[in-house]
Protein backbone atom coordinates (compact mmCIF):
# COMPACT_ATOMS: atom_id res chain seq x y z
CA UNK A 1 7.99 43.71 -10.46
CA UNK A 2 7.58 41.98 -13.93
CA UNK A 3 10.03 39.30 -14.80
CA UNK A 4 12.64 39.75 -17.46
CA UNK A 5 13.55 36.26 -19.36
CA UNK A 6 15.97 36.13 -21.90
CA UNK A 7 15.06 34.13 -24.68
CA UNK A 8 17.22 31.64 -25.56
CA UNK A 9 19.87 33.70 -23.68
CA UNK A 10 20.25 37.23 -25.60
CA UNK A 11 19.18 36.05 -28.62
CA UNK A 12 18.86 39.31 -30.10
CA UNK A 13 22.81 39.86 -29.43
CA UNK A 14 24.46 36.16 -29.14
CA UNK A 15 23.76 32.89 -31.32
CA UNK A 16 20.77 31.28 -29.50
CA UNK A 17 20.79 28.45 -26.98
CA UNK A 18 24.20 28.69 -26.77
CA UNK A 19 26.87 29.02 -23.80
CA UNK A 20 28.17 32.41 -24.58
CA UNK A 21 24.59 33.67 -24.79
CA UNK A 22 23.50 31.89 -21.36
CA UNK A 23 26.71 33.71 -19.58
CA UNK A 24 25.67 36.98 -21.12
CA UNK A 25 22.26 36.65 -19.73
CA UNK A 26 23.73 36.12 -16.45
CA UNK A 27 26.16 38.77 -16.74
CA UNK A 28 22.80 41.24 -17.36
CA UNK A 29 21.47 40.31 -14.43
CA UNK A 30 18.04 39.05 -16.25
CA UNK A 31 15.50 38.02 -13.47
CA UNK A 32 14.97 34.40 -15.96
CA UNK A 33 16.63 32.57 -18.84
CA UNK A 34 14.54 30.42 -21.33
CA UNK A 35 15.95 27.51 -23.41
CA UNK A 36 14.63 24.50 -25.56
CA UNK A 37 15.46 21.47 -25.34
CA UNK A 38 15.73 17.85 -28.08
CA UNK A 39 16.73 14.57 -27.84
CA UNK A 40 19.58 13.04 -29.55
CA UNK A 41 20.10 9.52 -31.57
CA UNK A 42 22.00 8.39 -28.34
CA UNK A 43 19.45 9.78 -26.15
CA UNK A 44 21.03 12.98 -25.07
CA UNK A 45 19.41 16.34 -23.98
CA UNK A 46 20.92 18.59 -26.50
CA UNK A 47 19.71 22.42 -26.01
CA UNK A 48 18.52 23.98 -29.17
CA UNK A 49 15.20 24.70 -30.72
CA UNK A 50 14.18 23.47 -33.63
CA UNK A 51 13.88 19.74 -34.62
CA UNK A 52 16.31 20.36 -37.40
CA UNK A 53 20.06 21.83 -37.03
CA UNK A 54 19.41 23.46 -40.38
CA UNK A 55 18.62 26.94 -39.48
CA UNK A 56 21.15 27.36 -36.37
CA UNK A 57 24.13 25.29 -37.36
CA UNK A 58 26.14 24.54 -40.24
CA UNK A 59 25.08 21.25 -40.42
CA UNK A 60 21.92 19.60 -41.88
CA UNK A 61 19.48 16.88 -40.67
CA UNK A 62 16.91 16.25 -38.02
CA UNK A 63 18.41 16.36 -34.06
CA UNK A 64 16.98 13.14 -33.43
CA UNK A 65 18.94 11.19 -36.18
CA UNK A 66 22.47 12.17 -34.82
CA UNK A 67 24.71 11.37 -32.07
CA UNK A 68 26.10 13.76 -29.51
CA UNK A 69 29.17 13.25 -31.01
CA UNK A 70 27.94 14.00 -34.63
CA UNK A 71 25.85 17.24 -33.16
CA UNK A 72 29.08 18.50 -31.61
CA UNK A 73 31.27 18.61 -34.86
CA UNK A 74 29.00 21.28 -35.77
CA UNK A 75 29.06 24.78 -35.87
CA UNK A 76 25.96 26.48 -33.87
CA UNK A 77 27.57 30.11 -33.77
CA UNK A 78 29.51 31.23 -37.14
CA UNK A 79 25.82 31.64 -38.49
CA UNK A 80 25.11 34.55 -36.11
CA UNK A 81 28.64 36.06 -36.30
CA UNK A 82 32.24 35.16 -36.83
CA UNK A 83 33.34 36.11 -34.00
CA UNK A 84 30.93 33.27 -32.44
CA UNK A 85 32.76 30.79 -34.91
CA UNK A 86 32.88 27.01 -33.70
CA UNK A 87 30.47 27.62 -30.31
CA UNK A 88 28.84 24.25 -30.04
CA UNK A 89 25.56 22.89 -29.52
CA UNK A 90 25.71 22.11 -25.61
CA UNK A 91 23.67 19.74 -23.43
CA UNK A 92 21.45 20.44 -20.84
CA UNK A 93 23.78 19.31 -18.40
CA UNK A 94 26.57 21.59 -19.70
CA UNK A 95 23.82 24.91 -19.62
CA UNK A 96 23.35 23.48 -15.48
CA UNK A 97 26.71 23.79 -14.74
CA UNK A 98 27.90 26.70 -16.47
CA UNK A 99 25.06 28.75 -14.39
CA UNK A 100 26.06 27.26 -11.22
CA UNK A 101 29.41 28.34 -11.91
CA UNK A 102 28.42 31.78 -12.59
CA UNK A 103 26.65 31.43 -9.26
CA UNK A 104 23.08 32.52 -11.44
CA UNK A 105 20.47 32.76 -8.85
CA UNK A 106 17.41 33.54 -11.05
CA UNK A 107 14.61 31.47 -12.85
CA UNK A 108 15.79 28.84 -15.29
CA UNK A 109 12.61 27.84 -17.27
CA UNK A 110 13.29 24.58 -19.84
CA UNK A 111 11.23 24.39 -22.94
CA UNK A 112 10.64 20.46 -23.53
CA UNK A 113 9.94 20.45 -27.52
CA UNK A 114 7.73 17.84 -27.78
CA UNK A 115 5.22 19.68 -30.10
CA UNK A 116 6.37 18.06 -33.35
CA UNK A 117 8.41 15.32 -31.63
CA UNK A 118 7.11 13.43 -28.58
CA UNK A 119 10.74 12.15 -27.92
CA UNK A 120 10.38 8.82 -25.41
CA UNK A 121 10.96 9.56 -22.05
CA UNK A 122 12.57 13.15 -22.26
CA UNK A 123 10.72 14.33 -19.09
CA UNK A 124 12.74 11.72 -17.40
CA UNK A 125 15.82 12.61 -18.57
CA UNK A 126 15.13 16.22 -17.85
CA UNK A 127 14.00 15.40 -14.33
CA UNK A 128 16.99 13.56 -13.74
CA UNK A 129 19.02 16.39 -15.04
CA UNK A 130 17.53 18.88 -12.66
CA UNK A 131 17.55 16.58 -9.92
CA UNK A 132 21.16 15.74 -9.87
CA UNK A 133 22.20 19.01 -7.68
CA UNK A 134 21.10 21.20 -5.22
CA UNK A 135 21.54 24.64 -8.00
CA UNK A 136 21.55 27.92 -7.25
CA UNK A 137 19.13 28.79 -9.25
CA UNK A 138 15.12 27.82 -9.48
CA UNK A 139 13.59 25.77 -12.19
CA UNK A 140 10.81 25.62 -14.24
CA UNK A 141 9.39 23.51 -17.14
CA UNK A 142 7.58 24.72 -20.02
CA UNK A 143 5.97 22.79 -23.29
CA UNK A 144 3.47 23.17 -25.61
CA UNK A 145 2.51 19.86 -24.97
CA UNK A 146 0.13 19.03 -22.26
CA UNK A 147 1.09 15.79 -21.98
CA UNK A 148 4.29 16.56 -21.72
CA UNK A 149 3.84 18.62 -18.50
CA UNK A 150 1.09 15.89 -17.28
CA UNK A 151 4.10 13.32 -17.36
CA UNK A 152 6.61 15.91 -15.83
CA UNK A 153 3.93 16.50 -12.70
CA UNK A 154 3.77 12.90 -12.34
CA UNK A 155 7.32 12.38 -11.95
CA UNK A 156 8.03 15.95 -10.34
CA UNK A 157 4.83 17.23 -8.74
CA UNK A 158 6.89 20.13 -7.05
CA UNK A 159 8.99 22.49 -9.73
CA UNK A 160 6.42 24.64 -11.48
CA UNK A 161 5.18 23.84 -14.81
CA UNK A 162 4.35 26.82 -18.03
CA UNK A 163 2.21 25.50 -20.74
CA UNK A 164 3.22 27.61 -24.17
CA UNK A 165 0.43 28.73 -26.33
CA UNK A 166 0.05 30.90 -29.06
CA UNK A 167 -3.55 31.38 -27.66
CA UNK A 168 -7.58 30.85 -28.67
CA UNK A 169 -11.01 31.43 -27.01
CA UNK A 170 -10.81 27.89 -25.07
CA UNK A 171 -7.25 28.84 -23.51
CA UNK A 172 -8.42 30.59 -20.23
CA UNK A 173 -11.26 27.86 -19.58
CA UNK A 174 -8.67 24.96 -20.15
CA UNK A 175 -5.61 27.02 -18.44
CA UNK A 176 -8.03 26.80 -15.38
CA UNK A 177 -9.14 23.56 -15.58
CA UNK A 178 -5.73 22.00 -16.03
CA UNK A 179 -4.46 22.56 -12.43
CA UNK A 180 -1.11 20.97 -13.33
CA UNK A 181 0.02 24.55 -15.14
CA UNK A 182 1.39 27.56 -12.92
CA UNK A 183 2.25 29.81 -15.93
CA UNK A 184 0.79 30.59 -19.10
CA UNK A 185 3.40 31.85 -21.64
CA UNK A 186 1.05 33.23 -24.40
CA UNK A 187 1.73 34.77 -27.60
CA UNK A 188 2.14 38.70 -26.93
CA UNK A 189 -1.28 40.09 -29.53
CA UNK A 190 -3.18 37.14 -28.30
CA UNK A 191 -2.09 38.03 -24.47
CA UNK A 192 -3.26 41.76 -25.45
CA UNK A 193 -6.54 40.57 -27.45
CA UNK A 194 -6.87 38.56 -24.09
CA UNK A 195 -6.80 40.85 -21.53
CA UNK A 196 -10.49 40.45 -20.13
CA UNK A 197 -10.13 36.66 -19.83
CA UNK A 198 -7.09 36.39 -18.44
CA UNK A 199 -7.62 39.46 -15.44
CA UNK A 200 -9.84 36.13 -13.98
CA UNK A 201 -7.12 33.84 -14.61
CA UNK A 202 -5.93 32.08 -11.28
CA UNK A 203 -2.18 31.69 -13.12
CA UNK A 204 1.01 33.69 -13.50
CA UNK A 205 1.06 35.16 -17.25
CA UNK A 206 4.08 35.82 -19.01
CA UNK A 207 4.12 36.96 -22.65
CA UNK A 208 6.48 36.09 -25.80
CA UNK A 209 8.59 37.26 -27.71
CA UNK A 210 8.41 40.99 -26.13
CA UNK A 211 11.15 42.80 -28.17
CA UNK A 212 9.69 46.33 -28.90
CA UNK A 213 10.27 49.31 -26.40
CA UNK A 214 6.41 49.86 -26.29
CA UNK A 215 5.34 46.37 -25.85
CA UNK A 216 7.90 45.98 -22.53
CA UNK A 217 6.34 49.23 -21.13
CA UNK A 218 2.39 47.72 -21.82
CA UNK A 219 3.95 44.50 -19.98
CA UNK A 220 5.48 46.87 -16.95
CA UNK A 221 2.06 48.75 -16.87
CA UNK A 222 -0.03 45.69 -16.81
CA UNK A 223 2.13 44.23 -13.75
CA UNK A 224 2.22 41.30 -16.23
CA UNK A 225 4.51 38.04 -14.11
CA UNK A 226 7.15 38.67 -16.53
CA UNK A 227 7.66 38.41 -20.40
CA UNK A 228 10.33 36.69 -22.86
CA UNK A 229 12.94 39.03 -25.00
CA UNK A 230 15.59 38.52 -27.44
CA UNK A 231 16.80 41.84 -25.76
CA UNK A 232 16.87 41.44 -22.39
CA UNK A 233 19.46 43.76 -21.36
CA UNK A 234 17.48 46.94 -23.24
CA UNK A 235 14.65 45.51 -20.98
CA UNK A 236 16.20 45.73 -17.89
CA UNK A 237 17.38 49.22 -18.78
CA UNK A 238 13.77 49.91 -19.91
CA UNK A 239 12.31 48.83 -17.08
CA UNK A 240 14.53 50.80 -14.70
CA UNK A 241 13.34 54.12 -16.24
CA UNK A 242 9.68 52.49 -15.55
CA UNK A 243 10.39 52.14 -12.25
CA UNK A 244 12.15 56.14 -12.06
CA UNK A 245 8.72 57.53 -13.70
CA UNK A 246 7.01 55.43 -11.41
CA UNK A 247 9.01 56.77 -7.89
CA UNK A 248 8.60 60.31 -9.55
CA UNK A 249 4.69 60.35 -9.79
CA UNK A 250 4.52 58.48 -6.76
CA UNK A 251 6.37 61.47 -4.78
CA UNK A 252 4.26 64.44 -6.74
């Protein structure tokens, strides 16, 4: 059965990376939840995804040149809608227990943005982070950055690892020959451009960002691992009716 991950929670219906959109996620039922991670000034694993609070906040200025205390005065839901007014920035450690106390038992898969910003020893502080309980859910890291998940599978050789590309002809061979990755979570037209090569891929694929009702259905009929949506909760209800048609041809 393909994989439904939210990403970054509902984003499609709740202010991204945010606690109200990780408990509606959970409250769907979604098989997995994505989320990005930064580093603060004080060295903090704040949960949002781009380098810059400009875009998702009502603040201004780079993640890394503020304090937890600084990124918390701001306001990372009014931009999506009022009635998500004052909804903070949280930490990773705040995202980890919220789902434990929703009891969440599906995939959690951490996006370590170290693509623009190689923050100093972030995989460490992650590790820790995920390390610090027994959760009811399973974990996985993701990056961009292949050092990134070469330092994670030195430190944590067990939890699975997803390197994030947008895709190009020397993906496959190098997806192979770096036997640290599990996943690949491609780009969506490069993952259907890519078909051929990646049938002969020896790794779980899971496409982004999947948001279009005939896109989810190529991903169900391609028995693709699983795939990313801002919608997630029209995708489980999508892939239900799959799974109907599916029963009902079956039985013909």
């Amino acid at each position: 059965m393909t994989k439904i991950f939210a990403h970054r929670g509902s984003k499609g219906t709740h202010p991204e990376n945010t606690l109200v959109a990780f408990a509606e996620s959970v409250r769907i039922g979604v098989d997995g939840i994505e989320l990005d991670v930064q580093v603060t000034k004080d060295g903090q694993v704040v949960v949002i995804h781009d380098e810059t609070i400009n875009r998702t906040t009502n603040g201004k200025g780079r993640v890394i040149d503020q304090t937890l205390r600084e990124l918390k005065a701001v306001d990372a839901g009014g931009w999506f809608s009022l009635h998500y007014e004052h909804e903070p920035i949280p930490t990773l450690a705040e995202v980890l227990d919220l789902l434990a106390e929703l009891k969440y038992q599906g995939i959690l898969t951490i996006e370590l943005k170290t693509d623009q910003i190689d923050y100093p020893q972030i995989e460490e502080k992650v590790v820790q982070l995920t390390h610090a309980k027994n959760w009811p859910f399973t974990v996985t890291y993701s990056s961009f950055n292949l050092l990134t998940l070469q330092r994670l599978h030195e430190i944590d050789p067990v939890t699975p690892k997803a390197w994030v590309t947008i895709g190009s002809v020397v993906t496959v061979a190098f997806a192979n020959y770096f036997t640290v990755v599990n996943r690949i979570d491609a780009n969506f037209a490069w993952f259907i451009q890519s078909e051929l090569e990646l049938a002969d891929l020896d790794k779980d694929v899971c496409p982004f960002t999947v948001n279009s009702e005939p896109e989810m259905w190529m991903c169900f009929e391609r028995h693709v691992y699983g795939f990313y949506t801002d919608y997630p909760e029209q995708a489980l209800a999508l892939r239900k009716r799959y799974e109907r048609e599916q029963l009902t041809l079956a039985s013909v």
